[in-house]
PDB file of N, CA and C in Angstrom:
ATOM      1  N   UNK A   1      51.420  73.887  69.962  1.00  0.00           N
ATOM      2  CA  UNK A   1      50.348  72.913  70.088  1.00  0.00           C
ATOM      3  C   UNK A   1      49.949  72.366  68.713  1.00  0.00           C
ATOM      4  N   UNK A   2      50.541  72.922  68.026  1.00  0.00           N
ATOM      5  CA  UNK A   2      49.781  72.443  66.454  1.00  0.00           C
ATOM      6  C   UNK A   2      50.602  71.688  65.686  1.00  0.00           C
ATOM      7  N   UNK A   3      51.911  71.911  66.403  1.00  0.00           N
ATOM      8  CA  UNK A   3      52.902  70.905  65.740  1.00  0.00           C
ATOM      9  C   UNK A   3      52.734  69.619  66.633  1.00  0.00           C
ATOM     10  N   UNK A   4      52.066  69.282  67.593  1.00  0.00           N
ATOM     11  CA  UNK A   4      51.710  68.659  68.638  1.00  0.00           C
ATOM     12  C   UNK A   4      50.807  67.551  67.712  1.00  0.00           C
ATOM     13  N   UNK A   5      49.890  69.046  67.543  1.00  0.00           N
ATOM     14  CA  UNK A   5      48.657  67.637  66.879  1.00  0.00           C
ATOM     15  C   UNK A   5      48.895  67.187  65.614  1.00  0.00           C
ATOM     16  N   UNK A   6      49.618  67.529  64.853  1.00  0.00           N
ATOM     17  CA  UNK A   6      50.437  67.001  63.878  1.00  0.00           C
ATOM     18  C   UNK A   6      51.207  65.832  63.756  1.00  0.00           C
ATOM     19  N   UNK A   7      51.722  66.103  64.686  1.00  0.00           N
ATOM     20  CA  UNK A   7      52.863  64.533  65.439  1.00  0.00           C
ATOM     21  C   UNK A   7      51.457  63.907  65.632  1.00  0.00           C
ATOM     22  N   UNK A   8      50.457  64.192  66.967  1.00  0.00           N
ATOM     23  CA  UNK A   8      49.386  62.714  67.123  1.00  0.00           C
ATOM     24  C   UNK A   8      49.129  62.239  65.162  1.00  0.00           C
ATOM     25  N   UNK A   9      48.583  63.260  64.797  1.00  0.00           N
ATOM     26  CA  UNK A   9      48.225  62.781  63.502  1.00  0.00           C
ATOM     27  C   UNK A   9      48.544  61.717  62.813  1.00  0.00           C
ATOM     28  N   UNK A  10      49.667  61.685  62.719  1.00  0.00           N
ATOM     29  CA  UNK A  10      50.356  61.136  61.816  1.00  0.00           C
ATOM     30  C   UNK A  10      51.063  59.535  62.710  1.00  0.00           C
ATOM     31  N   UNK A  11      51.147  59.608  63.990  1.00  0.00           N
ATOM     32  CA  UNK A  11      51.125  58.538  64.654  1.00  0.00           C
ATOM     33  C   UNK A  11      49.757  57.441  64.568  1.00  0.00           C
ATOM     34  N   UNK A  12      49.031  58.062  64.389  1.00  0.00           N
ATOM     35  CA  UNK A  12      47.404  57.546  64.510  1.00  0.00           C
ATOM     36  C   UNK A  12      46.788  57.019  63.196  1.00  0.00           C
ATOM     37  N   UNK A  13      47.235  57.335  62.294  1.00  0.00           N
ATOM     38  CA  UNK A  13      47.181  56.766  60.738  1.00  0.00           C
ATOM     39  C   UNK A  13      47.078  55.374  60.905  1.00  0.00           C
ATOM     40  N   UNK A  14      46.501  54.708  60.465  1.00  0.00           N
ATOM     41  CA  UNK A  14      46.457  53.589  59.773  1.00  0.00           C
ATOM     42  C   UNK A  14      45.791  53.076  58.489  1.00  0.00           C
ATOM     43  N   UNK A  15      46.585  52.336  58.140  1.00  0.00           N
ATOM     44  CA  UNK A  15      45.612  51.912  56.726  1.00  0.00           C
ATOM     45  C   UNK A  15      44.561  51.981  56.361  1.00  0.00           C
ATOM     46  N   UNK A  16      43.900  53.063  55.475  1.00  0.00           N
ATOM     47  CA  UNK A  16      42.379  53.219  55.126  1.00  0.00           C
ATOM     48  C   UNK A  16      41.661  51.807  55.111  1.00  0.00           C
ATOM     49  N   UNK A  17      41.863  51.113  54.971  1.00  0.00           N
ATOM     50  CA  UNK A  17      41.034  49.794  54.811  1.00  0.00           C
ATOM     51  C   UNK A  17      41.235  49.369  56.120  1.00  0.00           C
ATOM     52  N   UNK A  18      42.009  49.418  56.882  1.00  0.00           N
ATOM     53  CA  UNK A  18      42.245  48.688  58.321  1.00  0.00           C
ATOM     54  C   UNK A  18      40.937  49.711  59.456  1.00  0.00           C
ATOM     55  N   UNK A  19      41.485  51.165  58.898  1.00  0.00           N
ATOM     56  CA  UNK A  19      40.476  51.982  59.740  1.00  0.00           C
ATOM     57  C   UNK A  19      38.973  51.630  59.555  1.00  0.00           C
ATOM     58  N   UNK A  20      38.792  51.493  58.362  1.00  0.00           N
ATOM     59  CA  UNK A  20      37.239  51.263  57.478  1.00  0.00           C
ATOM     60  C   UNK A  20      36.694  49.506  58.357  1.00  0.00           C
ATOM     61  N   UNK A  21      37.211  48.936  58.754  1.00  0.00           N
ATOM     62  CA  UNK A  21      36.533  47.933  59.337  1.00  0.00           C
ATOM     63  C   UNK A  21      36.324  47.558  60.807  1.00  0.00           C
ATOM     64  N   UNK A  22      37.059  48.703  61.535  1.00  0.00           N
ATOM     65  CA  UNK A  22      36.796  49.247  62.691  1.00  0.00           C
ATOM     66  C   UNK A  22      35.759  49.998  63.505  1.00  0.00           C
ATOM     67  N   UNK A  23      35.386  49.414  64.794  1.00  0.00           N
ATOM     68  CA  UNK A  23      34.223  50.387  64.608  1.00  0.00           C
ATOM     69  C   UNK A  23      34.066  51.892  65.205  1.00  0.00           C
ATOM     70  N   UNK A  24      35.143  52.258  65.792  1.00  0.00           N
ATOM     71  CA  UNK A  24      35.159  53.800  65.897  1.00  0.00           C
ATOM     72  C   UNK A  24      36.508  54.334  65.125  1.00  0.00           C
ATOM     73  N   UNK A  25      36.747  55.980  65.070  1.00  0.00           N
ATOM     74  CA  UNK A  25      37.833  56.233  64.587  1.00  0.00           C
ATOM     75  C   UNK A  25      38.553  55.961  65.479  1.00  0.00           C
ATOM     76  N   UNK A  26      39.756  55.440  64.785  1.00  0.00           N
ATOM     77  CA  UNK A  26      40.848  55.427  65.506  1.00  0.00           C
ATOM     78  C   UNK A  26      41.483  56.647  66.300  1.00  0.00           C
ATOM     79  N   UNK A  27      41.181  57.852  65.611  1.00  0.00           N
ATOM     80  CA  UNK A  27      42.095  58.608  66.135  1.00  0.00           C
ATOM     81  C   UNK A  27      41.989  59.415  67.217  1.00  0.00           C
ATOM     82  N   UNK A  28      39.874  59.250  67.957  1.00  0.00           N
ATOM     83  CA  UNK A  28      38.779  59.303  68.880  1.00  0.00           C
ATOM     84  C   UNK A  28      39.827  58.168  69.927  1.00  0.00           C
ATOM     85  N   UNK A  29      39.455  57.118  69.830  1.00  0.00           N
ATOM     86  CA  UNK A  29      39.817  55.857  70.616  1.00  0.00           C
ATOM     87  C   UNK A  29      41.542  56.178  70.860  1.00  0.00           C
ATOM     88  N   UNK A  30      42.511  56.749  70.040  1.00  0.00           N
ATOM     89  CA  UNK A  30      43.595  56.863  70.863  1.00  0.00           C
ATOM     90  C   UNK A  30      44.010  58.438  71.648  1.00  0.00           C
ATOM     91  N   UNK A  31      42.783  59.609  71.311  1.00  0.00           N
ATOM     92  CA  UNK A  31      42.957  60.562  71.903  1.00  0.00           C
ATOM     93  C   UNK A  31      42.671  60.316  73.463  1.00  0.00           C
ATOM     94  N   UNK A  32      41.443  59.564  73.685  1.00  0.00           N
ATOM     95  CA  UNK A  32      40.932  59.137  74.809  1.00  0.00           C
ATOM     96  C   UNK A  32      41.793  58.422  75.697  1.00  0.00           C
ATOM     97  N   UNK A  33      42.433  57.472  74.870  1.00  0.00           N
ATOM     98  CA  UNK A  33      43.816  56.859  75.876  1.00  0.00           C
ATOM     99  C   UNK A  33      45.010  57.505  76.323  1.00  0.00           C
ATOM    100  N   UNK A  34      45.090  58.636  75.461  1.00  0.00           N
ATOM    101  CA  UNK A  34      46.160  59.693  75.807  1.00  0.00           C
ATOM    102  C   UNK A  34      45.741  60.836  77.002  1.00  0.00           C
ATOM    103  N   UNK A  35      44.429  60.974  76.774  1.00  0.00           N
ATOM    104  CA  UNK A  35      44.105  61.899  77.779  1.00  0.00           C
ATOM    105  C   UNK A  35      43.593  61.514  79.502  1.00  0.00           C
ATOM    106  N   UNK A  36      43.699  60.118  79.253  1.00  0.00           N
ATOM    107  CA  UNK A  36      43.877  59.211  80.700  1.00  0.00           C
ATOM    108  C   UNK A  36      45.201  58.897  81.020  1.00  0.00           C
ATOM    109  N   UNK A  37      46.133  59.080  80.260  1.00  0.00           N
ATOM    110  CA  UNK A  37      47.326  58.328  80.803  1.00  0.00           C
ATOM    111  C   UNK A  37      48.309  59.942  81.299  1.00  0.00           C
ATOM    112  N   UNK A  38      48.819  59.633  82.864  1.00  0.00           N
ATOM    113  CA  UNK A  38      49.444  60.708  83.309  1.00  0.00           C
ATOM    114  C   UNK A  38      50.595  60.784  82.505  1.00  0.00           C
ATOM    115  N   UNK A  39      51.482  59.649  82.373  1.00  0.00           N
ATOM    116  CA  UNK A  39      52.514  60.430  81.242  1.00  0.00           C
ATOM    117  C   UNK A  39      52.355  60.010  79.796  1.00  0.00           C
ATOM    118  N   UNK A  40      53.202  60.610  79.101  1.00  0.00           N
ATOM    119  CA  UNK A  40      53.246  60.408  77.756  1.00  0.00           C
ATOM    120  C   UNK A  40      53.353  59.690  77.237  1.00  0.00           C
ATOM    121  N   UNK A  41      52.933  58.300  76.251  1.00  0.00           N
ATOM    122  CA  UNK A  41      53.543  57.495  75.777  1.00  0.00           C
ATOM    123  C   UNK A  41      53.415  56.769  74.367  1.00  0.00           C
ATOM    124  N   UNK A  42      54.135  56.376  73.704  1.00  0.00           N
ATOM    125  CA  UNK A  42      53.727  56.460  72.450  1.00  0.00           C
ATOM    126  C   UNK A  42      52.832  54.893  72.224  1.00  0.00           C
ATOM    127  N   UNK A  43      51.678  54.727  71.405  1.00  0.00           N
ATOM    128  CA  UNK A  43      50.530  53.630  71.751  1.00  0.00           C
ATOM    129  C   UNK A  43      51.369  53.116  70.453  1.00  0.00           C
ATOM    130  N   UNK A  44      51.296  52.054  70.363  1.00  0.00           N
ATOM    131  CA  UNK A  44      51.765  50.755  69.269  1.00  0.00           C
ATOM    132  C   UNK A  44      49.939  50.734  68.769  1.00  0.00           C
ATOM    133  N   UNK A  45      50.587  50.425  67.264  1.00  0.00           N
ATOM    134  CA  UNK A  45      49.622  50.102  66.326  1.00  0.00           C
ATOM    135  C   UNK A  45      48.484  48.624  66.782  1.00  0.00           C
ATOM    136  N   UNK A  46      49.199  47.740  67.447  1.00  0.00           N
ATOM    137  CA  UNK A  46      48.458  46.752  68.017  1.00  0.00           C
ATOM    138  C   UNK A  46      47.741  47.299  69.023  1.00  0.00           C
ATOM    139  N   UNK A  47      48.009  47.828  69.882  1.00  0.00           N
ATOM    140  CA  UNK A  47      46.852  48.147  71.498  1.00  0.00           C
ATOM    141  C   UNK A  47      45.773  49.588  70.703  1.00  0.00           C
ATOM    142  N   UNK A  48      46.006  50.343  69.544  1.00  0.00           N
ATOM    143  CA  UNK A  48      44.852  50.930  69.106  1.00  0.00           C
ATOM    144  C   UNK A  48      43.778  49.785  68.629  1.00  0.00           C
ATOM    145  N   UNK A  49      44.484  49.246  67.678  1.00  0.00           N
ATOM    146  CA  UNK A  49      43.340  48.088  66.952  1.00  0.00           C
ATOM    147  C   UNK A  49      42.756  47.152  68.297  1.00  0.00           C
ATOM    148  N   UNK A  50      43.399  46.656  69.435  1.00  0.00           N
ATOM    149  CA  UNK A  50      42.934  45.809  70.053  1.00  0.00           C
ATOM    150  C   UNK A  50      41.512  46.832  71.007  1.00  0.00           C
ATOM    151  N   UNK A  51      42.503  47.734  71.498  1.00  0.00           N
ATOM    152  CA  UNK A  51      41.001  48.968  72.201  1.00  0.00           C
ATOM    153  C   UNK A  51      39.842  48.717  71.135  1.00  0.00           C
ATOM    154  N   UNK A  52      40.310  49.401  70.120  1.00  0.00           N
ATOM    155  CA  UNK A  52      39.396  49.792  69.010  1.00  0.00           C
ATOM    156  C   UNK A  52      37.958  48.706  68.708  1.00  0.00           C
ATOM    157  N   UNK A  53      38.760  47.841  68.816  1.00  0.00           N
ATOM    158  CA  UNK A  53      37.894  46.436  68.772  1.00  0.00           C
ATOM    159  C   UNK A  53      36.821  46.186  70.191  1.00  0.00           C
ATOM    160  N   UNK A  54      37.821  46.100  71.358  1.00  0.00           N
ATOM    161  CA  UNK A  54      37.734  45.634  72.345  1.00  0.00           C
ATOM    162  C   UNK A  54      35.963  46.906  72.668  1.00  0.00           C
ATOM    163  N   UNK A  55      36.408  48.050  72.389  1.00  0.00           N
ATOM    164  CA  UNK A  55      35.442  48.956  72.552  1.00  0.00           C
ATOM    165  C   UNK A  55      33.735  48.736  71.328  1.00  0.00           C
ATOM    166  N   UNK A  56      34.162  48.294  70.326  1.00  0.00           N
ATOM    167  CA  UNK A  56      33.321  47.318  69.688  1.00  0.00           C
ATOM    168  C   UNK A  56      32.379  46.179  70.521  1.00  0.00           C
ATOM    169  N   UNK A  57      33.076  45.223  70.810  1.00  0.00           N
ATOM    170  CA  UNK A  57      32.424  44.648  71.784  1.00  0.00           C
ATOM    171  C   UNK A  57      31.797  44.740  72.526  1.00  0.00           C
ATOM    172  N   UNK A  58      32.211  45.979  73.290  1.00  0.00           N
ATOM    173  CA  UNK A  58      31.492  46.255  74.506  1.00  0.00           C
ATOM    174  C   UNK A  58      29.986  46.687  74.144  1.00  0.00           C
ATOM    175  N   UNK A  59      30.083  47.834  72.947  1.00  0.00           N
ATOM    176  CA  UNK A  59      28.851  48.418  72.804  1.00  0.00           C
ATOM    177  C   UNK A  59      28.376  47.145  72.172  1.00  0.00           C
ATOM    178  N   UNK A  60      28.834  46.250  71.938  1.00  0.00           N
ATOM    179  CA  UNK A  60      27.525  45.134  71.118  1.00  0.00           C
ATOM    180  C   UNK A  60      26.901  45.018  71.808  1.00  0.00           C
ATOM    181  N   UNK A  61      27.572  43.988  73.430  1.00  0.00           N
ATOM    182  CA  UNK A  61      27.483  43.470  74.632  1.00  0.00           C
ATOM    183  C   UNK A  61      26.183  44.408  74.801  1.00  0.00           C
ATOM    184  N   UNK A  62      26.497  45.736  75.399  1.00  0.00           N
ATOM    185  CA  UNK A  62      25.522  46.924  75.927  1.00  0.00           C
ATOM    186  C   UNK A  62      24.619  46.525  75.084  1.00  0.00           C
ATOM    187  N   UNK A  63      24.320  46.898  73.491  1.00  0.00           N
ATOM    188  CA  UNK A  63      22.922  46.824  73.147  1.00  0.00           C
ATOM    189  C   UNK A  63      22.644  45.509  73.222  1.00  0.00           C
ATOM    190  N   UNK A  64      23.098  44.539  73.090  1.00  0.00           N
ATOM    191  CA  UNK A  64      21.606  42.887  73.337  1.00  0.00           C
ATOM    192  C   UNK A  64      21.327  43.335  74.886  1.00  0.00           C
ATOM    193  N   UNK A  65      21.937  43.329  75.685  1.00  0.00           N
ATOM    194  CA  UNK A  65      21.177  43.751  76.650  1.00  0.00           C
ATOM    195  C   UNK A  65      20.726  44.869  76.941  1.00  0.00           C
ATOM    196  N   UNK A  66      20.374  45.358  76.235  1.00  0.00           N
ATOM    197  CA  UNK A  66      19.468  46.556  76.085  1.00  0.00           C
ATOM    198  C   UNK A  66      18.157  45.717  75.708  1.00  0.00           C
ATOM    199  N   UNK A  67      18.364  44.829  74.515  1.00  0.00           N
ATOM    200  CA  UNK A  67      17.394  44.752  73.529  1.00  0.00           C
ATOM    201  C   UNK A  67      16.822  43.785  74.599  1.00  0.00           C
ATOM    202  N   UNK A  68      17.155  43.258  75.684  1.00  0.00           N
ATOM    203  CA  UNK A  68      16.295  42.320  76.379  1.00  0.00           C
ATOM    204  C   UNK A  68      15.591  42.409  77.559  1.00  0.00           C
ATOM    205  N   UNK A  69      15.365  43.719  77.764  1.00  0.00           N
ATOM    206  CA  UNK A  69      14.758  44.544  78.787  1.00  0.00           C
ATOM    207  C   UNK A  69      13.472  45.127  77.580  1.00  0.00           C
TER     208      UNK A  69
END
């Protein structure tokens, strides 16, 4: 299992500056997609950043409407 999480590790890397303007860790946002998907599969560097983002949004979305109640 530890050579396991080693491999995620190092799949999940991305550029310190790419991670730094994101708004969750990346490596949160692709554990979560791994642990929904029944089989295995390896995530491309584009569909982390696009989640990553996409999950950004959402919580913006959530708080203004928060803030308008």
């Amino acid at each position: 299992m530890v050579d396991e999480e080693k491999i995620e590790a190092i799949e999940e890397e991305l550029a310190p500056e790419e991670d730094e303007r994101l708004p969750f860790p990346t490596a949160r946002v692709v554990r979560i997609i791994k642990e929904n998907l029944t089989k295995p599969h390896q995530i491309r560097a584009e569909v982390k950043l696009a989640a990553n983002e996409f999950l950004g949004d959402v919580l913006k979305d959530l708080a203004r409407e928060m803030d308008k109640e």
